[in-house]
N, C-alpha and C. Protein backbone atom coordinates (compact mmCIF):
# COMPACT_ATOMS: atom_id res chain seq x y z
N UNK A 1 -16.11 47.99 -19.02
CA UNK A 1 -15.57 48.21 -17.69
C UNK A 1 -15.62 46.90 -16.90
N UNK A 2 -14.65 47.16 -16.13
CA UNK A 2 -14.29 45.07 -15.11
C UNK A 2 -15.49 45.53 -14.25
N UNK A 3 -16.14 44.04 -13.81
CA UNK A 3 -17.35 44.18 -13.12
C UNK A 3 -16.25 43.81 -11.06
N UNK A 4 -16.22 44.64 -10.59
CA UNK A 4 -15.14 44.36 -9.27
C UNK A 4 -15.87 43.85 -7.88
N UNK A 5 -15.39 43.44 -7.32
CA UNK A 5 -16.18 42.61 -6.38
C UNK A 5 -15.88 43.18 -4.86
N UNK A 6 -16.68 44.07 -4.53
CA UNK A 6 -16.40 44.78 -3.21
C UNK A 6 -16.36 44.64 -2.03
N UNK A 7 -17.49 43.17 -2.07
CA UNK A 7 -18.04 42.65 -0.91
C UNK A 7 -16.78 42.07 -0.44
N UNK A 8 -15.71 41.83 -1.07
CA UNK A 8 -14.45 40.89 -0.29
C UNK A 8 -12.95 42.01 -0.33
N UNK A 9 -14.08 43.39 0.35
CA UNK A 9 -12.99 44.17 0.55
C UNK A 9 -12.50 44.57 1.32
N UNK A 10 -12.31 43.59 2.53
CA UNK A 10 -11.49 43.36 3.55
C UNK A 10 -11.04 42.52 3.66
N UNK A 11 -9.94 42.54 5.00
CA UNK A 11 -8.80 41.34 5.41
C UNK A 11 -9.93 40.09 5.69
N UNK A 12 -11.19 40.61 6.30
CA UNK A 12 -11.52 38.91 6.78
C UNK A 12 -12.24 38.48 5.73
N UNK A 13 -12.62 39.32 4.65
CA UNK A 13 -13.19 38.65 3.69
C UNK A 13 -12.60 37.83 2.93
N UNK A 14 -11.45 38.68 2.23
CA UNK A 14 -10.31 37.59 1.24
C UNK A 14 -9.58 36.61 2.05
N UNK A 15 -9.54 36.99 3.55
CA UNK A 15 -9.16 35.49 3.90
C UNK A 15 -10.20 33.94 4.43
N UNK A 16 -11.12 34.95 4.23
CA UNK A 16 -12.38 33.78 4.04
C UNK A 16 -12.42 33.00 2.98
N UNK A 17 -12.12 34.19 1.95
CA UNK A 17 -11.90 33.47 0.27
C UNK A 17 -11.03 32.29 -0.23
N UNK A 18 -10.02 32.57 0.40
CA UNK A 18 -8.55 31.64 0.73
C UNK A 18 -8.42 30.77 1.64
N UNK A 19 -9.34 30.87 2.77
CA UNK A 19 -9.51 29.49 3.34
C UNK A 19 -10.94 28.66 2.99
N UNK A 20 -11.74 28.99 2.05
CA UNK A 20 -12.62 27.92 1.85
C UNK A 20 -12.06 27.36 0.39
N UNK A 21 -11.07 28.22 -0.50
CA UNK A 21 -10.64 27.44 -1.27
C UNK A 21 -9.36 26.26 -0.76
N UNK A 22 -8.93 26.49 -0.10
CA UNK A 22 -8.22 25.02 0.41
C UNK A 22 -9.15 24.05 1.59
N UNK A 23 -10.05 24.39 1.94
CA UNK A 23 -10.65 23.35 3.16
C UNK A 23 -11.17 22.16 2.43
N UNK A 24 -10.89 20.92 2.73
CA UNK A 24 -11.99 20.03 2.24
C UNK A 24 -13.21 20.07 2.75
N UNK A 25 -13.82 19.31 1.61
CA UNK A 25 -15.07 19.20 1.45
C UNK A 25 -16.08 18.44 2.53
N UNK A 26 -17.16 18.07 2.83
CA UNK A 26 -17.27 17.15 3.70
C UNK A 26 -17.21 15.55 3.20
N UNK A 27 -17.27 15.69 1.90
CA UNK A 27 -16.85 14.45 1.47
C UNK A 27 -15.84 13.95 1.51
N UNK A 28 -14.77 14.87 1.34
CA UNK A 28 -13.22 14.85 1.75
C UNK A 28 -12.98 14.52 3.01
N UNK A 29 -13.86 14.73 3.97
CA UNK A 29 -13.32 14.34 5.85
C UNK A 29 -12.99 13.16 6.08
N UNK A 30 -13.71 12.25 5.21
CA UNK A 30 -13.33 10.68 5.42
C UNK A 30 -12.55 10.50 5.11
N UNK A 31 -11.79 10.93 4.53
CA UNK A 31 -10.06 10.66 3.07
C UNK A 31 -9.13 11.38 4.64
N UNK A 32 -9.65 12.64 4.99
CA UNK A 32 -9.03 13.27 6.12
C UNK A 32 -8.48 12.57 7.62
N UNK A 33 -9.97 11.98 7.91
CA UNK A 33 -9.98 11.23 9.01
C UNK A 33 -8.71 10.23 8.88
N UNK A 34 -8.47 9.62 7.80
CA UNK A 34 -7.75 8.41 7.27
C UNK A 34 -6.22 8.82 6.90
N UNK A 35 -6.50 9.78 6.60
CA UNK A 35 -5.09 10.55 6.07
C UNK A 35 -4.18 11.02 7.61
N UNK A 36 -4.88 11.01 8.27
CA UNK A 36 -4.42 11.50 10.16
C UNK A 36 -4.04 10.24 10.71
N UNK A 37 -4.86 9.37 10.69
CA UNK A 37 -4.22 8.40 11.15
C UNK A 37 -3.11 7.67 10.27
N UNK A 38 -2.95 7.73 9.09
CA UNK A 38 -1.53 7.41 8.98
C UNK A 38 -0.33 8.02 9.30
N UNK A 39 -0.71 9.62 9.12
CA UNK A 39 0.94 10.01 9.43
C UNK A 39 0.98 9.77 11.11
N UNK A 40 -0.17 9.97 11.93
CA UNK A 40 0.14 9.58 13.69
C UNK A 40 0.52 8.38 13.52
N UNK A 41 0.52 7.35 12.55
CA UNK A 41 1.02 6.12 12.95
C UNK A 41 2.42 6.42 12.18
N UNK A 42 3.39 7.27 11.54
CA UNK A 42 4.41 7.49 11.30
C UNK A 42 5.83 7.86 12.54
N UNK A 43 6.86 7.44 12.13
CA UNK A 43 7.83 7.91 13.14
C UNK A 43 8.95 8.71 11.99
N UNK A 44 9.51 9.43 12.70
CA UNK A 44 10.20 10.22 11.43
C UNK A 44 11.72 10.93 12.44
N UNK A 45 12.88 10.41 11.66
CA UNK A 45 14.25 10.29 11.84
C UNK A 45 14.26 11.93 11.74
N UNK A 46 13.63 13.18 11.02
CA UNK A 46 13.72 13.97 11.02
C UNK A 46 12.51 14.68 10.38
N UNK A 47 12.02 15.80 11.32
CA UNK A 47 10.68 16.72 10.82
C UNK A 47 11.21 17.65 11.30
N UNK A 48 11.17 18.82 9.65
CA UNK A 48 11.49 20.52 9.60
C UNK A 48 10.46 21.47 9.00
N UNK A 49 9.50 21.50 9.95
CA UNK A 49 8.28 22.31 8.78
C UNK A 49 8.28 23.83 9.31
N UNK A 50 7.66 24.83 8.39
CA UNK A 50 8.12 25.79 8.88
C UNK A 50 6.47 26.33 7.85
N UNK A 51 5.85 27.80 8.18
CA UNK A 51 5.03 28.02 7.43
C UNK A 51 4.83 29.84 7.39
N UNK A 52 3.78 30.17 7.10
CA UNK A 52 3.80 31.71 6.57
C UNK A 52 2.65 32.05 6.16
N UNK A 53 1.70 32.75 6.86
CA UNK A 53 0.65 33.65 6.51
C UNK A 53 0.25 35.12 6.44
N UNK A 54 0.12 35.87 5.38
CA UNK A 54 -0.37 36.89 4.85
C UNK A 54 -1.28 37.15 4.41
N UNK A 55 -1.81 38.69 4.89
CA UNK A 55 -3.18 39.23 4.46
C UNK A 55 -2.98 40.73 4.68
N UNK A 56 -3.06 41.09 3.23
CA UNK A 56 -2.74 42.85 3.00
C UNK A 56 -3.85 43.56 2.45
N UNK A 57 -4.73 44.40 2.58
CA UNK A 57 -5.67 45.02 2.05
C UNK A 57 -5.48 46.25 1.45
N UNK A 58 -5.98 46.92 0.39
CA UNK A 58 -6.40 48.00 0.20
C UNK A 58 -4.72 48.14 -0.53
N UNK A 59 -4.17 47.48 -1.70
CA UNK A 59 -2.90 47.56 -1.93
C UNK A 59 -3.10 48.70 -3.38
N UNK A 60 -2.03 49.53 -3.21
CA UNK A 60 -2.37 49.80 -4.66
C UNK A 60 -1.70 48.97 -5.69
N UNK A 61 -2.21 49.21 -7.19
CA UNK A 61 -2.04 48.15 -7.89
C UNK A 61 -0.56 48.60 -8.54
N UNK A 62 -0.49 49.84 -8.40
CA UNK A 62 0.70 50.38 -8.77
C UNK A 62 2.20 49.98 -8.03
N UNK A 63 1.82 49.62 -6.96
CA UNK A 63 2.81 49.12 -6.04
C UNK A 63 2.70 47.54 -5.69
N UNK A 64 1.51 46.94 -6.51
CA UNK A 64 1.74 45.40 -6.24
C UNK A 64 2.82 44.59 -6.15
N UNK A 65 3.69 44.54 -7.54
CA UNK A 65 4.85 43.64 -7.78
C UNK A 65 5.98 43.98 -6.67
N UNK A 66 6.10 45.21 -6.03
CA UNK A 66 7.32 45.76 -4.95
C UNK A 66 6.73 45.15 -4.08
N UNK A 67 5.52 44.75 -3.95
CA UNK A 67 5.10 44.66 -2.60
C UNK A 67 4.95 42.72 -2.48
N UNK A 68 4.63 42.07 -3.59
CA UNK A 68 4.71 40.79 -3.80
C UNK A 68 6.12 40.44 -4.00
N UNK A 69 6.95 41.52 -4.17
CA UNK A 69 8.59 40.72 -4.13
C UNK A 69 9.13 41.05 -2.61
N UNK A 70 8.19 41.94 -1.67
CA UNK A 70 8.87 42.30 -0.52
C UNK A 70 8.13 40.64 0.49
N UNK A 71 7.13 40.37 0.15
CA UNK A 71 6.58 38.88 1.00
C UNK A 71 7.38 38.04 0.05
N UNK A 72 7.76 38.26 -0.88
CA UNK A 72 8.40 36.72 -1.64
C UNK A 72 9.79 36.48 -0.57
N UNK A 73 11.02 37.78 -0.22
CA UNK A 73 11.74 37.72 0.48
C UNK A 73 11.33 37.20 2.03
N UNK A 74 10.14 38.00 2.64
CA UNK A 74 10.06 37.98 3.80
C UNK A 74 10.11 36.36 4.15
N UNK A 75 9.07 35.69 3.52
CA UNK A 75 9.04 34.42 3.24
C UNK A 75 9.38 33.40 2.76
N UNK A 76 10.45 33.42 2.15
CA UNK A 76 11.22 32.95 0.97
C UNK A 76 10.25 32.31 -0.20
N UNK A 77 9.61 33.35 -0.42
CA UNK A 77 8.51 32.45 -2.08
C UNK A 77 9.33 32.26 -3.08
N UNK A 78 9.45 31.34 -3.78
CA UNK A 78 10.17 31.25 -5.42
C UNK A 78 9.60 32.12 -5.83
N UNK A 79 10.68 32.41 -6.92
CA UNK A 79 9.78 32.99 -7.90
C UNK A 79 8.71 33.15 -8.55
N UNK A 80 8.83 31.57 -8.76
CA UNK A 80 7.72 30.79 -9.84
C UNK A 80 6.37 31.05 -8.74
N UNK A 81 6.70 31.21 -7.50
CA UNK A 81 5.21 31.34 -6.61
C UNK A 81 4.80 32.95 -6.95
N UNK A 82 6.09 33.88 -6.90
CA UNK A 82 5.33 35.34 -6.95
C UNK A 82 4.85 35.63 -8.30
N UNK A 83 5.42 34.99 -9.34
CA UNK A 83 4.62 35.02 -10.62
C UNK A 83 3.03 34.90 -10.86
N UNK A 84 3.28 34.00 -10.05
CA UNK A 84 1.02 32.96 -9.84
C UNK A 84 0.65 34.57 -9.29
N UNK A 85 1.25 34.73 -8.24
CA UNK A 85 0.94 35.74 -7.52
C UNK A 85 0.37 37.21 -8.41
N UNK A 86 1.15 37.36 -9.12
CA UNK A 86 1.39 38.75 -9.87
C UNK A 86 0.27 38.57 -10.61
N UNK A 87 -0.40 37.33 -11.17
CA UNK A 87 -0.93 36.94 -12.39
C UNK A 87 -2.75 37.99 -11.49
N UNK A 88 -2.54 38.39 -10.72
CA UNK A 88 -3.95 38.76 -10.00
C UNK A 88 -4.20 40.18 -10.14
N UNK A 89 -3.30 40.69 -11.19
CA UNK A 89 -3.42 42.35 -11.21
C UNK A 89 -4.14 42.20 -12.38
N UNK A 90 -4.58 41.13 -13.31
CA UNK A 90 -5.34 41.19 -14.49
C UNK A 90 -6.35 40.51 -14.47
N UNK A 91 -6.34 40.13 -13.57
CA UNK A 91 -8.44 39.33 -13.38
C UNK A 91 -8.84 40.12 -11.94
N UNK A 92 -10.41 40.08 -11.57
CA UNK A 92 -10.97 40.40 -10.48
C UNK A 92 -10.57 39.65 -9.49
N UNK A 93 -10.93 38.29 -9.46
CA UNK A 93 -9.81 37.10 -8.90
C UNK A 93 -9.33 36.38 -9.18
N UNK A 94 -8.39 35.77 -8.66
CA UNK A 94 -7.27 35.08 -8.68
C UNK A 94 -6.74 33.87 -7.57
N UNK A 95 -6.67 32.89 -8.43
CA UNK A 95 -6.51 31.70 -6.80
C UNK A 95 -4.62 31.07 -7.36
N UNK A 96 -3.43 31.65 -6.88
CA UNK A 96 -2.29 31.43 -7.05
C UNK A 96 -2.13 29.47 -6.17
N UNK A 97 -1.85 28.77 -7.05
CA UNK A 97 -1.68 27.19 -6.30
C UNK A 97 -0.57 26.49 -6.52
N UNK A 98 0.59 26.53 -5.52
CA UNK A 98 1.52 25.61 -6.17
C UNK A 98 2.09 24.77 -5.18
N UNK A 99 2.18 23.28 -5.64
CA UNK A 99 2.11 21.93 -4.73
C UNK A 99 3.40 21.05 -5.44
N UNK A 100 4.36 20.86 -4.46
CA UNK A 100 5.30 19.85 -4.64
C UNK A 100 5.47 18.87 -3.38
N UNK A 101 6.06 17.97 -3.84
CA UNK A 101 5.92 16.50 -2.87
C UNK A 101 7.34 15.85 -3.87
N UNK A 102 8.35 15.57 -2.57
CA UNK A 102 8.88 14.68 -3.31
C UNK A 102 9.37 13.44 -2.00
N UNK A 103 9.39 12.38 -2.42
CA UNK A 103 9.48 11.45 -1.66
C UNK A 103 10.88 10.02 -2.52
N UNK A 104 11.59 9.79 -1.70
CA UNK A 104 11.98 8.25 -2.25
C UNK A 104 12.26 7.66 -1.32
N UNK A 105 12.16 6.33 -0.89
CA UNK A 105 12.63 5.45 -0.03
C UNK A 105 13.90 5.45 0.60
N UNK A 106 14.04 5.87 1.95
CA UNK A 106 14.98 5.89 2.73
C UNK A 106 15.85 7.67 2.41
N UNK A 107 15.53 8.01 1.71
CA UNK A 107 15.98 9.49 1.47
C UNK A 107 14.97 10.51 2.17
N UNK A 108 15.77 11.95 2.03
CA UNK A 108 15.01 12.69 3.01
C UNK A 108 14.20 13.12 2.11
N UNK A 109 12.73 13.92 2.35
CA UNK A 109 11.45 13.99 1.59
C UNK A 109 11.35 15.79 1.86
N UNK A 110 10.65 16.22 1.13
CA UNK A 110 10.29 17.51 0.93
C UNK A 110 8.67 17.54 0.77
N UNK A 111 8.01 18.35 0.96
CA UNK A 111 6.49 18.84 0.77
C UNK A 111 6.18 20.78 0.55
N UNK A 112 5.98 20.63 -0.47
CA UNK A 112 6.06 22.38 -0.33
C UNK A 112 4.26 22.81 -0.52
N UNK A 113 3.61 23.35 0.33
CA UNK A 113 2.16 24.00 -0.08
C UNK A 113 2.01 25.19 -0.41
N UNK A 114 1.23 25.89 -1.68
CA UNK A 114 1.55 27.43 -1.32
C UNK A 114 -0.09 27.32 -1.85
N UNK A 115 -0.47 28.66 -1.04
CA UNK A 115 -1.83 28.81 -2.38
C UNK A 115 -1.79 30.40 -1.50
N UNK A 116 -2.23 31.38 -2.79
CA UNK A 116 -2.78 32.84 -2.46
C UNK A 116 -4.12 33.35 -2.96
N UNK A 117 -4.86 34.69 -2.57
CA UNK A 117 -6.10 34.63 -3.01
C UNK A 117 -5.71 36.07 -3.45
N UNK A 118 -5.80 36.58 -4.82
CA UNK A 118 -6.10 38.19 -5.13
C UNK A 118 -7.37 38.51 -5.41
N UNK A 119 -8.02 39.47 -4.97
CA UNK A 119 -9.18 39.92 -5.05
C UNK A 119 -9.64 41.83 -5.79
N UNK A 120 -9.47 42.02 -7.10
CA UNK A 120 -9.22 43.55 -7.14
C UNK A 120 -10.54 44.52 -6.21
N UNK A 121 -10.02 45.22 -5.30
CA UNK A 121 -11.60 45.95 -4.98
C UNK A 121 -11.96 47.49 -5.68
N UNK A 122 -11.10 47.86 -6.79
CA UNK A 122 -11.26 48.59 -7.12
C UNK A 122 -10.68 48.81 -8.32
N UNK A 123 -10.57 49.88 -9.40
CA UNK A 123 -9.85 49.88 -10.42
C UNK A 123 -7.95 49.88 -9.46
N UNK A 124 -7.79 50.32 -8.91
CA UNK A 124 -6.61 51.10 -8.63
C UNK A 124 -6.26 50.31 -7.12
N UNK A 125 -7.18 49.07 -6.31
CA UNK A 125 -6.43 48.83 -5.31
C UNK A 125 -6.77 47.18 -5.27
N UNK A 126 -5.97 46.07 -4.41
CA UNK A 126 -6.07 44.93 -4.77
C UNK A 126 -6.04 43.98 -3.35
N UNK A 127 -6.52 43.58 -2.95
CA UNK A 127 -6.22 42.41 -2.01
C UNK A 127 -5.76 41.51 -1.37
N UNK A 128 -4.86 40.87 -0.76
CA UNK A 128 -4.34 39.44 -1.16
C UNK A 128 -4.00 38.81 -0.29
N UNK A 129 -4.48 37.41 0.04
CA UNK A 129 -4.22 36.65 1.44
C UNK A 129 -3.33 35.58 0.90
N UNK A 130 -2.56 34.91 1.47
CA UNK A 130 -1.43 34.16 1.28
C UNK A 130 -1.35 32.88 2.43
N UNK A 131 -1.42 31.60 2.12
CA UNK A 131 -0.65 30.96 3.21
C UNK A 131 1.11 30.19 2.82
N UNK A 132 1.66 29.99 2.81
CA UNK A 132 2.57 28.90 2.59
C UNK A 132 3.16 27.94 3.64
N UNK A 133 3.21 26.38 3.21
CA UNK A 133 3.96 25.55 4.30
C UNK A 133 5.03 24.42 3.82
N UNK A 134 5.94 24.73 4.40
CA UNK A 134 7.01 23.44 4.30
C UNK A 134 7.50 22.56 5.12
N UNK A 135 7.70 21.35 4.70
CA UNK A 135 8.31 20.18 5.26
C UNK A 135 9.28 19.49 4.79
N UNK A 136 10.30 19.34 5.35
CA UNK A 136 11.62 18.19 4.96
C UNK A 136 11.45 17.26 6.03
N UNK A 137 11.66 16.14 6.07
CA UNK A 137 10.99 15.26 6.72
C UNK A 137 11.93 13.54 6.23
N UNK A 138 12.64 12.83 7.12
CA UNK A 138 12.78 11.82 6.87
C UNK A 138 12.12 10.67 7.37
N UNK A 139 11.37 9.43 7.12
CA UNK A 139 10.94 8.37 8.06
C UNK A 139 12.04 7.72 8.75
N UNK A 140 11.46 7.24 9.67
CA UNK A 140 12.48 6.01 10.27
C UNK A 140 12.19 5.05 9.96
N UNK A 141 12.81 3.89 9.80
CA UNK A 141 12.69 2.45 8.90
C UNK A 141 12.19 1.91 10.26
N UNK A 142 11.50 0.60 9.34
CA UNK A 142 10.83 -0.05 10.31
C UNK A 142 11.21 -1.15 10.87
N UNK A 143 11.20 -1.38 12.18
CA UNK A 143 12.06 -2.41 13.09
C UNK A 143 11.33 -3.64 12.85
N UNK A 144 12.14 -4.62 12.65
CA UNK A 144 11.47 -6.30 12.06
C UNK A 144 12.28 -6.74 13.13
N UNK A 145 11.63 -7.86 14.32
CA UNK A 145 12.44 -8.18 14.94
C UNK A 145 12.14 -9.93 14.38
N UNK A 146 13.04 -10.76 14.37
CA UNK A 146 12.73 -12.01 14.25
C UNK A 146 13.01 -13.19 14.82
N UNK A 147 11.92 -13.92 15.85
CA UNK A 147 12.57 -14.78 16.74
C UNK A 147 13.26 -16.47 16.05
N UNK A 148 14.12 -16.73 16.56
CA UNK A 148 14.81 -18.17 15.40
C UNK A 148 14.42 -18.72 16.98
N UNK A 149 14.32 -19.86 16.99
CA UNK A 149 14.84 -20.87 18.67
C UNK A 149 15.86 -21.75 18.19
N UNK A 150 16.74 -21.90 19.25
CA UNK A 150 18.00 -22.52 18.80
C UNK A 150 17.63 -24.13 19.40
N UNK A 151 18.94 -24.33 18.80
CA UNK A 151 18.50 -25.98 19.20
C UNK A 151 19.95 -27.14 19.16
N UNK A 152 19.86 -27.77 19.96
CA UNK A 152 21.06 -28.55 20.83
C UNK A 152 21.24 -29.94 20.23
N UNK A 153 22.62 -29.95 19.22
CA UNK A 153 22.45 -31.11 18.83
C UNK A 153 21.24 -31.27 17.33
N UNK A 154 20.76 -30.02 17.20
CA UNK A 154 20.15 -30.18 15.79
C UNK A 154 18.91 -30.71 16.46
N UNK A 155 18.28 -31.50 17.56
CA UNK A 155 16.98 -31.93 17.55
C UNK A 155 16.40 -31.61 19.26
N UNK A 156 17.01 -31.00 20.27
CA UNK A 156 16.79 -30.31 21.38
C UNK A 156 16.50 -29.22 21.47
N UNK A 157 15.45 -28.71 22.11
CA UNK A 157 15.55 -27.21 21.58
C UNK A 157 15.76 -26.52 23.00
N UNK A 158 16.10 -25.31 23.06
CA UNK A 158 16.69 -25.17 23.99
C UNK A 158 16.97 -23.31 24.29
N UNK A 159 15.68 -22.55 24.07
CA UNK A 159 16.01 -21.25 23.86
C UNK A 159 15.84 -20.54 22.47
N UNK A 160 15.72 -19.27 22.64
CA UNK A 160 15.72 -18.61 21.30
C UNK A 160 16.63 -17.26 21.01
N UNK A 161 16.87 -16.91 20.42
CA UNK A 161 17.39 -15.94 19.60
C UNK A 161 16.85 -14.92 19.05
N UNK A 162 16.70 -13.44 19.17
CA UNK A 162 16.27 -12.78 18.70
C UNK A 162 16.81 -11.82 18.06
N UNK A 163 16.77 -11.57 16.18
CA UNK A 163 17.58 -10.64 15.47
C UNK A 163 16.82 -9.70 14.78
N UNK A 164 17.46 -8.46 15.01
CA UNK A 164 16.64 -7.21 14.61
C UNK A 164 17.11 -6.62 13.41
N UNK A 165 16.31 -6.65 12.24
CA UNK A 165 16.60 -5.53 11.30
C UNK A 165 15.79 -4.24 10.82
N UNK A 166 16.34 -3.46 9.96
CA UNK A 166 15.67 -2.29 9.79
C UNK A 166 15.48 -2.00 8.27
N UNK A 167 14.21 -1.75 7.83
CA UNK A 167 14.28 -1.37 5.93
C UNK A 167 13.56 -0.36 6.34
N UNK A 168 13.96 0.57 5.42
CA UNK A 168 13.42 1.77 4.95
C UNK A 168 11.83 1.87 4.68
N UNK A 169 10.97 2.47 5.43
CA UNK A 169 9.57 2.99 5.39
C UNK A 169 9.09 3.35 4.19
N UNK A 170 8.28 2.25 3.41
CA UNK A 170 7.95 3.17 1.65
C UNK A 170 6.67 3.53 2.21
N UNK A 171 5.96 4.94 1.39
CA UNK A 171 4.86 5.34 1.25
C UNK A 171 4.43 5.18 -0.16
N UNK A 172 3.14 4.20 -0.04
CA UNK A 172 2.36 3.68 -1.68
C UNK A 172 1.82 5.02 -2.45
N UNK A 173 1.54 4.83 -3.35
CA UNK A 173 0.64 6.33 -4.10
C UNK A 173 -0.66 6.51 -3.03
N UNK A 174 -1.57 5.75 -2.60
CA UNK A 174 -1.98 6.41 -1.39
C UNK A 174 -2.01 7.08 -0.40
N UNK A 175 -0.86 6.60 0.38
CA UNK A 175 -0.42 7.41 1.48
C UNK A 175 0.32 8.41 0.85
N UNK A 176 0.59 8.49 -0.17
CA UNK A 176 1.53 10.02 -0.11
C UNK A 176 0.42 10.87 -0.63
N UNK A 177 -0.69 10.18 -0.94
CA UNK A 177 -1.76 11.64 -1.28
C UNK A 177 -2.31 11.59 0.26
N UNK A 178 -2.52 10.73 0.72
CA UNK A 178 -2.72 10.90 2.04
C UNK A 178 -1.96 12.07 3.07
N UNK A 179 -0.98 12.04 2.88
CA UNK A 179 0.44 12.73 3.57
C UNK A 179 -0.02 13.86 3.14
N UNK A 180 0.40 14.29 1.83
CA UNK A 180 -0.51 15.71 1.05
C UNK A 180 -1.23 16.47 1.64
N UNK A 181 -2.42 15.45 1.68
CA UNK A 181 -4.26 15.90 2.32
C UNK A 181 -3.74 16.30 3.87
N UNK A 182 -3.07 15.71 4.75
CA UNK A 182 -3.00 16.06 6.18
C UNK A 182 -2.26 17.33 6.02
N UNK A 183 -1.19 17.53 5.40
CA UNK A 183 -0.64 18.82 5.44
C UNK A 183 -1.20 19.52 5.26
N UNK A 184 -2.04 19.89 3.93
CA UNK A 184 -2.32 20.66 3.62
C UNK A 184 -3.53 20.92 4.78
N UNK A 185 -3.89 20.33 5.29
CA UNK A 185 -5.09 20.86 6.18
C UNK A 185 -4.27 21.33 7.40
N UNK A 186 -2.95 21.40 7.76
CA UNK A 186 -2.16 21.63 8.25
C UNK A 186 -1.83 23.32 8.17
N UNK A 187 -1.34 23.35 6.77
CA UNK A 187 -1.65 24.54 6.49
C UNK A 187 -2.83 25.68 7.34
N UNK A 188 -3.83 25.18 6.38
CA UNK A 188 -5.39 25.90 6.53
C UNK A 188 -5.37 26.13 8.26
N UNK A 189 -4.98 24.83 9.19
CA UNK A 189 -5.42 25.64 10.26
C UNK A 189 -4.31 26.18 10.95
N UNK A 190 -3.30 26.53 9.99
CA UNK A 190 -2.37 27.59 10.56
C UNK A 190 -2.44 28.78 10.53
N UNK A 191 -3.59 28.76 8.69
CA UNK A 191 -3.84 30.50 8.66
C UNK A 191 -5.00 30.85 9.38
N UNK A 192 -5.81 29.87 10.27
CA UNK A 192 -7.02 30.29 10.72
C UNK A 192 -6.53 30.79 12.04
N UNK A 193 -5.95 29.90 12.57
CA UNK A 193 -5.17 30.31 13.83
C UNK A 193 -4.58 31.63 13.58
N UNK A 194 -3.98 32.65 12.84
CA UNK A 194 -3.87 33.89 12.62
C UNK A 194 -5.18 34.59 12.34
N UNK A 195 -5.77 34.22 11.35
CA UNK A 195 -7.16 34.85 11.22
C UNK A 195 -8.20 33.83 11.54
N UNK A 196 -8.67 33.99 12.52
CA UNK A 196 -10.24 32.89 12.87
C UNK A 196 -11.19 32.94 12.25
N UNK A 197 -11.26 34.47 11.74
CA UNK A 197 -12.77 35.33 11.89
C UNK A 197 -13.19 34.53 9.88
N UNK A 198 -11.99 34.00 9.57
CA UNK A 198 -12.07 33.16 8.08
C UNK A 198 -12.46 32.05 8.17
N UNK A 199 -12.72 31.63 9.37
CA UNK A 199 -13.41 29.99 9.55
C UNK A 199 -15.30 30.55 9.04
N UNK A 200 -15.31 31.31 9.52
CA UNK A 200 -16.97 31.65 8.82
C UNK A 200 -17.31 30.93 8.18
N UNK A 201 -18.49 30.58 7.58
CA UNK A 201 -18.80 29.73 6.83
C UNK A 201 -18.05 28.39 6.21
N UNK A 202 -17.30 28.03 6.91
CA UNK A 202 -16.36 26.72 6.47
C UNK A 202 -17.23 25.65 6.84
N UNK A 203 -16.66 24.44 5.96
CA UNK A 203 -17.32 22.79 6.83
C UNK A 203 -16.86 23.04 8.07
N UNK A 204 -17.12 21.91 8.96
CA UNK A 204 -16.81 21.61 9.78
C UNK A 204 -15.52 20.88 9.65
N UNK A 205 -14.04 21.54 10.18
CA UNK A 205 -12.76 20.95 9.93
C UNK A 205 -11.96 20.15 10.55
N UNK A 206 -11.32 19.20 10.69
CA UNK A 206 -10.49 18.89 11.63
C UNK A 206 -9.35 19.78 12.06
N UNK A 207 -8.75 19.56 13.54
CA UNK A 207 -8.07 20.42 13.97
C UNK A 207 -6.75 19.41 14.12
């Protein structure tokens, strides 16, 4: 017989569950701290983020998949997310995680976060807290202005000139795990802000 875990058989429990599996660590705050100040030092030609939190209790298991394809719509989950999802009707728990990032220079960028928590509390009923967040997002290139001084006759000088150009904003393999790390904590305090009572026992987080 499955050994079932009861104690997280409520909404604020499994979403306790689901927000200490995405919070960093306190070792992580310093990567955090650092990861904030780059994107505040970012300017961006276009930001579209949009996000989504769920927490259903006491589901039956018989009605899971209708009910994980009715939030896949509500929310627009891929597929490939309600699959992770589904995968929680055959273990006690279940941590659903799926992370895309795409970035290229001077093109527009995407960030997708998803992570869910299933928890069974019984033979016959199941749990499940959900966050998801997205971003499309372009930078704005960065303004180089460059002063020349002109000059009279080739050896007078006499004033200057100032010409402005613009290149496209790259982010190194750093900063885009950087970028990552801020969102995703982005996330987390979007689903706390719906449920608080899941900050319980967390580090201490940035807001």
């Amino acid at each position: 017989m499955a050994a079932y875990v009861p104690y997280v058989a409520n909404a604020i429990q499994v979403a306790a569950l689901l927000a200490r599996s995405i919070a960093t660590t306190v070792e992580e705050q310093t990567n955090l701290s650092r990861a904030e100040q780059l994107v505040r030092g970012l300017l961006f030609d276009q930001f579209e983020e949009s996000s989504a939190c769920q927490v259903l209790t006491g589901i039956q298991l018989s009605d899971f998949q209708t009910v994980v394809a009715d939030i896949g719509n509500l929310h627009s989950l891929q597929q490939d997310q309600q699959r992770r999802i589904l995968l929680g009707q055959y273990s006690d728990v279940n941590e659903a995680v799926y992370n895309e990032f795409f970035f290229n220079v001077g093109e527009t960028g995407s960030l997708v976060f998803f992570k869910a928590t299933t928890v069974k509390t019984s033979h016959s009923t199941i749990d499940l807290a959900l966050v998801s967040y997205r971003l499309k997002f372009r930078l704005s290139p960065d303004r180089i202005e460059t002063r020349r001084r002109r000059w009279l006759f080739g050896f007078i000088p006499f004033g200057s000139v100032t010409s402005v150009d613009y290149n496209p904003r790259n982010l190194s393999e750093n900063d885009q795990s950087g970028f990552t790390m801020f969102f995703r904590n982005c996330a987390l305090q979007r689903f706390l802000r719906e449920y608080p009572e899941a900050r319980a026992g967390l580090p201490q987080l940035q807001n």
